[in-house]
C-alpha atoms as a PDB file:
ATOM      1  CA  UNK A   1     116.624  92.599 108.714  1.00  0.00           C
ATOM      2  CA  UNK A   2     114.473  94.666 107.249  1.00  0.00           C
ATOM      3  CA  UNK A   3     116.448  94.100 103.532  1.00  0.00           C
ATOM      4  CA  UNK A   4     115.855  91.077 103.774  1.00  0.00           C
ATOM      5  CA  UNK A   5     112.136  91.327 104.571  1.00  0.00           C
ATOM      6  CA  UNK A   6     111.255  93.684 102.125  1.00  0.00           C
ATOM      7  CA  UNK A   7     111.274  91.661  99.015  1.00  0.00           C
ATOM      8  CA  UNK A   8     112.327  94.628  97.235  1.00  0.00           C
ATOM      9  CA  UNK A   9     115.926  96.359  96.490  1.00  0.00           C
ATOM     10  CA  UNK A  10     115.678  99.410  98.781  1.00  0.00           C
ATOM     11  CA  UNK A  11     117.809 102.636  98.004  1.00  0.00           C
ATOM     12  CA  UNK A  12     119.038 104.228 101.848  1.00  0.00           C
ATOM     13  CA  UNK A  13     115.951 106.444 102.024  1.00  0.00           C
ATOM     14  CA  UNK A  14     113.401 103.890 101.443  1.00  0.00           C
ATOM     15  CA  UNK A  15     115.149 101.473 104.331  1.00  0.00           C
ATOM     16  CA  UNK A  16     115.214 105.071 106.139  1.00  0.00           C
ATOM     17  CA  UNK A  17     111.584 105.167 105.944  1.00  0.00           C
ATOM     18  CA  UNK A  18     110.822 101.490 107.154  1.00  0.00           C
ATOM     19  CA  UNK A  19     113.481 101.555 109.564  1.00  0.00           C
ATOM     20  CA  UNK A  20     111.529 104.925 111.162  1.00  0.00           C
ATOM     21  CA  UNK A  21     108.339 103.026 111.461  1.00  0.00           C
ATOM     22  CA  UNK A  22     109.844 101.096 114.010  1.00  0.00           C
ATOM     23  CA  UNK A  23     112.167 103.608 115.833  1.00  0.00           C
ATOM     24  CA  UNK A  24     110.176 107.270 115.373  1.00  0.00           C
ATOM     25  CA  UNK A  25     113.881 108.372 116.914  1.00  0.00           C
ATOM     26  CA  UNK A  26     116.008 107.261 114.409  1.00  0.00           C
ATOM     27  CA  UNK A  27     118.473 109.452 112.750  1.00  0.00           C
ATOM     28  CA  UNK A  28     118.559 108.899 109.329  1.00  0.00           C
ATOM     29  CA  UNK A  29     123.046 109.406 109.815  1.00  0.00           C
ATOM     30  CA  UNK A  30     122.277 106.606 111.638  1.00  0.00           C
ATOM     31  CA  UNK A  31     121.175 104.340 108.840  1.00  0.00           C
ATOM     32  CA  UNK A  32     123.680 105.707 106.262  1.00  0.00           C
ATOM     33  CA  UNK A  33     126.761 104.506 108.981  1.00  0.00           C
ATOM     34  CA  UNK A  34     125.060 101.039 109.123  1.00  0.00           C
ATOM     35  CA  UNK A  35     124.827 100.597 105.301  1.00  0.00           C
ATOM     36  CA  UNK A  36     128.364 101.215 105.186  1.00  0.00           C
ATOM     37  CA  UNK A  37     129.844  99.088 107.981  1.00  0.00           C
ATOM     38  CA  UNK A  38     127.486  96.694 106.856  1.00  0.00           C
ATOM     39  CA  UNK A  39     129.077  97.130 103.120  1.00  0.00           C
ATOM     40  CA  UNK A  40     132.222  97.012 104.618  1.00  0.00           C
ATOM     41  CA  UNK A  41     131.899  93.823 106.417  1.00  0.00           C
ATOM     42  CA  UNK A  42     130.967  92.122 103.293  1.00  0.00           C
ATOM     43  CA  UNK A  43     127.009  91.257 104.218  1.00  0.00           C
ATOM     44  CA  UNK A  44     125.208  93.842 102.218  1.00  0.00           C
ATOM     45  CA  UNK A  45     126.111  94.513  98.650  1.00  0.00           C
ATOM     46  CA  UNK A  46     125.890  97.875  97.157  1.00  0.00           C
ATOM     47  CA  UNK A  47     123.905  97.727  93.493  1.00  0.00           C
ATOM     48  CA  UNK A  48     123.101 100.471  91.254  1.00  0.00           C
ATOM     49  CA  UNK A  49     120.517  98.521  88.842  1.00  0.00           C
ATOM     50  CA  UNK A  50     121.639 100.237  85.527  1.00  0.00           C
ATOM     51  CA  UNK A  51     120.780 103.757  87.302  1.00  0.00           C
ATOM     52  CA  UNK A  52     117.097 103.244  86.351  1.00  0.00           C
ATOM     53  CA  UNK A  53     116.458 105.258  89.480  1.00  0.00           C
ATOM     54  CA  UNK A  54     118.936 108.110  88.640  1.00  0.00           C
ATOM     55  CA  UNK A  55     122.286 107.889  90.742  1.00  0.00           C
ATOM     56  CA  UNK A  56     120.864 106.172  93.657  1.00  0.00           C
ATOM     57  CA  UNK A  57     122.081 102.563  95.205  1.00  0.00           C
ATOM     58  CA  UNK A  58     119.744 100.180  95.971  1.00  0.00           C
ATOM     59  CA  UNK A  59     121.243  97.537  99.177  1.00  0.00           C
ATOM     60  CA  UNK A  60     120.954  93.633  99.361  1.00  0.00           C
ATOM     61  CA  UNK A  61     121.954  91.042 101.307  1.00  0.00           C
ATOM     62  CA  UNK A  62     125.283  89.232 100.169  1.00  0.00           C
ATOM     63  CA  UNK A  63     123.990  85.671 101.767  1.00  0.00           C
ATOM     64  CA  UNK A  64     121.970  85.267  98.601  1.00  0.00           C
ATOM     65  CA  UNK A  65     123.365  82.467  95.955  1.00  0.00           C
ATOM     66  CA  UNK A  66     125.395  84.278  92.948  1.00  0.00           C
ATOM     67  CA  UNK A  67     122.644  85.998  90.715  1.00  0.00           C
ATOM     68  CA  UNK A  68     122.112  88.567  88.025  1.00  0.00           C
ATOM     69  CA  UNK A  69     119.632  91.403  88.047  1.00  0.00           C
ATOM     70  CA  UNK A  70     117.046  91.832  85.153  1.00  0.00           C
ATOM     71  CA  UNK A  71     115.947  95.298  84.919  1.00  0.00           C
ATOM     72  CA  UNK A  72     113.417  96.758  83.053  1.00  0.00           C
ATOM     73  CA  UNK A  73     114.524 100.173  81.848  1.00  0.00           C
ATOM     74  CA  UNK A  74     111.197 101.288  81.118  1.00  0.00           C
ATOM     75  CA  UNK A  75     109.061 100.425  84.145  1.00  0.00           C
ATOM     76  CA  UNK A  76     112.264  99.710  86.653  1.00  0.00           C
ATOM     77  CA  UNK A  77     110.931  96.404  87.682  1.00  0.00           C
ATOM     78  CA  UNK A  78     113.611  94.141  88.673  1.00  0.00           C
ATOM     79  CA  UNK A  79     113.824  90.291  88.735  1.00  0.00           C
ATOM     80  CA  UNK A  80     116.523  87.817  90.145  1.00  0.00           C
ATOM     81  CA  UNK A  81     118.111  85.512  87.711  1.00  0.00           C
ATOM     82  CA  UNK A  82     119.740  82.066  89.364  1.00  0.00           C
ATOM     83  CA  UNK A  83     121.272  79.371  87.454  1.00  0.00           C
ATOM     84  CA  UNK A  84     124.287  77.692  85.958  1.00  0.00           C
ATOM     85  CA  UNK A  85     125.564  80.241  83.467  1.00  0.00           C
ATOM     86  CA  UNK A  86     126.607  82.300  85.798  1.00  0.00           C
ATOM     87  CA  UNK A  87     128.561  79.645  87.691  1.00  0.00           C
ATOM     88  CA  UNK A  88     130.120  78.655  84.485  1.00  0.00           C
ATOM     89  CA  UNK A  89     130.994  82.091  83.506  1.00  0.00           C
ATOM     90  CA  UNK A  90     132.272  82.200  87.201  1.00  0.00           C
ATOM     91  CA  UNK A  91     134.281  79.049  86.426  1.00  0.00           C
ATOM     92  CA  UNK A  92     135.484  80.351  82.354  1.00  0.00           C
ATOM     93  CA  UNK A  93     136.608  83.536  84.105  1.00  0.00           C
ATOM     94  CA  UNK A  94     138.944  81.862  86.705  1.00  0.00           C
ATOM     95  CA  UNK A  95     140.084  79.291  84.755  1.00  0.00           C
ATOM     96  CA  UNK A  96     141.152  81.466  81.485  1.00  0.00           C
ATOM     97  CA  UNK A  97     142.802  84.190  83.605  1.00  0.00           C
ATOM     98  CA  UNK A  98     144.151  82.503  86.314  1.00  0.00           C
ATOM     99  CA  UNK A  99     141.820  84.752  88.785  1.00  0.00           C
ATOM    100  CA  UNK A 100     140.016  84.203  91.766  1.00  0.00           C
ATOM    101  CA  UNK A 101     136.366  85.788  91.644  1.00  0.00           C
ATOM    102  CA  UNK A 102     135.377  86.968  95.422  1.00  0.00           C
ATOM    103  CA  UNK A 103     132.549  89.088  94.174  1.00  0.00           C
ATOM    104  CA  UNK A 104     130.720  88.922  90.945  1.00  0.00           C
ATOM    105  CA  UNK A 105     127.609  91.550  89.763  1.00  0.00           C
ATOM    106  CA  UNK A 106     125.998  91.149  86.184  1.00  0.00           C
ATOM    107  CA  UNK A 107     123.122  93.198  85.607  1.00  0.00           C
ATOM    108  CA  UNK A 108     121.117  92.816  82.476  1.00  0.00           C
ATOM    109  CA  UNK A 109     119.171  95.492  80.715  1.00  0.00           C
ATOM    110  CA  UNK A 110     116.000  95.221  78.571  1.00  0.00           C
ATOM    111  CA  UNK A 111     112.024  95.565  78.376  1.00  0.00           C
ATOM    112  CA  UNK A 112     109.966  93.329  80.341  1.00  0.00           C
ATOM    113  CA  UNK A 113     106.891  91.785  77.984  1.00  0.00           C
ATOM    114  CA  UNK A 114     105.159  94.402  80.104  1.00  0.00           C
ATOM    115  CA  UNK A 115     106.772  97.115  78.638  1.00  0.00           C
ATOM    116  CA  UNK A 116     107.040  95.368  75.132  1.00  0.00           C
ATOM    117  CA  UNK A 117     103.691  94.926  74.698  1.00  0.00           C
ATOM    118  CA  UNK A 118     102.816  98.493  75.839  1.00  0.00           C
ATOM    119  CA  UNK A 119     105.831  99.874  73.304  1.00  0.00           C
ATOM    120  CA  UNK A 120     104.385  97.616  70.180  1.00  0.00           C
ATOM    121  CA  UNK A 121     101.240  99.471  71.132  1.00  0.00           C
ATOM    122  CA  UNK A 122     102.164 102.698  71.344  1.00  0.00           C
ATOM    123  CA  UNK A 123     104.382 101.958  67.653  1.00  0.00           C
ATOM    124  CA  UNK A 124     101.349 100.841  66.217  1.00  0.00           C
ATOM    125  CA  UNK A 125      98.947 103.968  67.502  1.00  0.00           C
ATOM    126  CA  UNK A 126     101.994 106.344  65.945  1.00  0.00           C
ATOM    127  CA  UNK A 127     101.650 104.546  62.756  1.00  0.00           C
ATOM    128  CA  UNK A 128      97.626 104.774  62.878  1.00  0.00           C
ATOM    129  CA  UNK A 129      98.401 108.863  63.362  1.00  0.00           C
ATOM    130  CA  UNK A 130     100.480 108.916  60.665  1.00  0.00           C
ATOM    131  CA  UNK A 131      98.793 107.010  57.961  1.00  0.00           C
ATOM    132  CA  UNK A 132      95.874 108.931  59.258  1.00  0.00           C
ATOM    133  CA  UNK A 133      97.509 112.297  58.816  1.00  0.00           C
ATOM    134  CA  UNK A 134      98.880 111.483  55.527  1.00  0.00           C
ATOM    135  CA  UNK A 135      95.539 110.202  54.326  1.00  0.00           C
ATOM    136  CA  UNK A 136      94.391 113.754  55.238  1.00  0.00           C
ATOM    137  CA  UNK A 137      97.235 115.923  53.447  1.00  0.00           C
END
């Protein structure tokens, strides 16, 4: 319940933390045992969002539609992408080797325009400095 109210993908200490909130008496063993039986059972998936976050895993629900995560691997921030590629790759993937896909993860790496705008800033300042510096030698 509370993955799927957070909005957020939560690594085991964060859902820990929330999960305390409610039950002061909670043993955090407690949580790690339900993450896996609830891996095991196929409803929660276990996703390591290009280690942004070091080697942590970060916990979703499976009853979501097929997706990909977009992560930012500057800032972390992570988005949900939904549409038909992914079925079709889904579909190119079966067909072509003759396999059945049960489970499919495709994470996607890059710079959110966040990030890209603060990075084309940060290129420009450097350049300032060192037309600056060479101005002064």
């Amino acid at each position: 319940d509370l993955i799927d109210h957070s909005g957020q993908h939560l690594d085991a200490e964060s859902l820990y933390q929330m999960a305390k909130q409610k039950d002061p008496k909670l043993n955090r063993v407690t949580v790690y045992r339900t993450l896996k039986l609830l891996k095991e059972g196929g409803l929660v998936d276990e996703l390591d969002l290009m280690h942004y976050g070091g080697d942590q895993h970060y916990y979703e629900t499976r009853l979501k539609q097929e997706h990909a995560h977009v992560i930012c691997l500057r800032c972390g921030k992570v988005e949900e992408f939904f549409g038909e590629p992914l079925q079709r790759m889904r579909r190119q993937v079966e067909s072509h080797f003759g396999f059945q896909v049960v489970l499919a993860r495709t994470e996607i790496g890059g710079y959110c325009s966040h990030c890209q705008a603060l990075r084309a800033q940060e290129v420009a300042e450097a350049a300032g400095r060192s037309v600056r510096a060479g101005v002064r030698g």
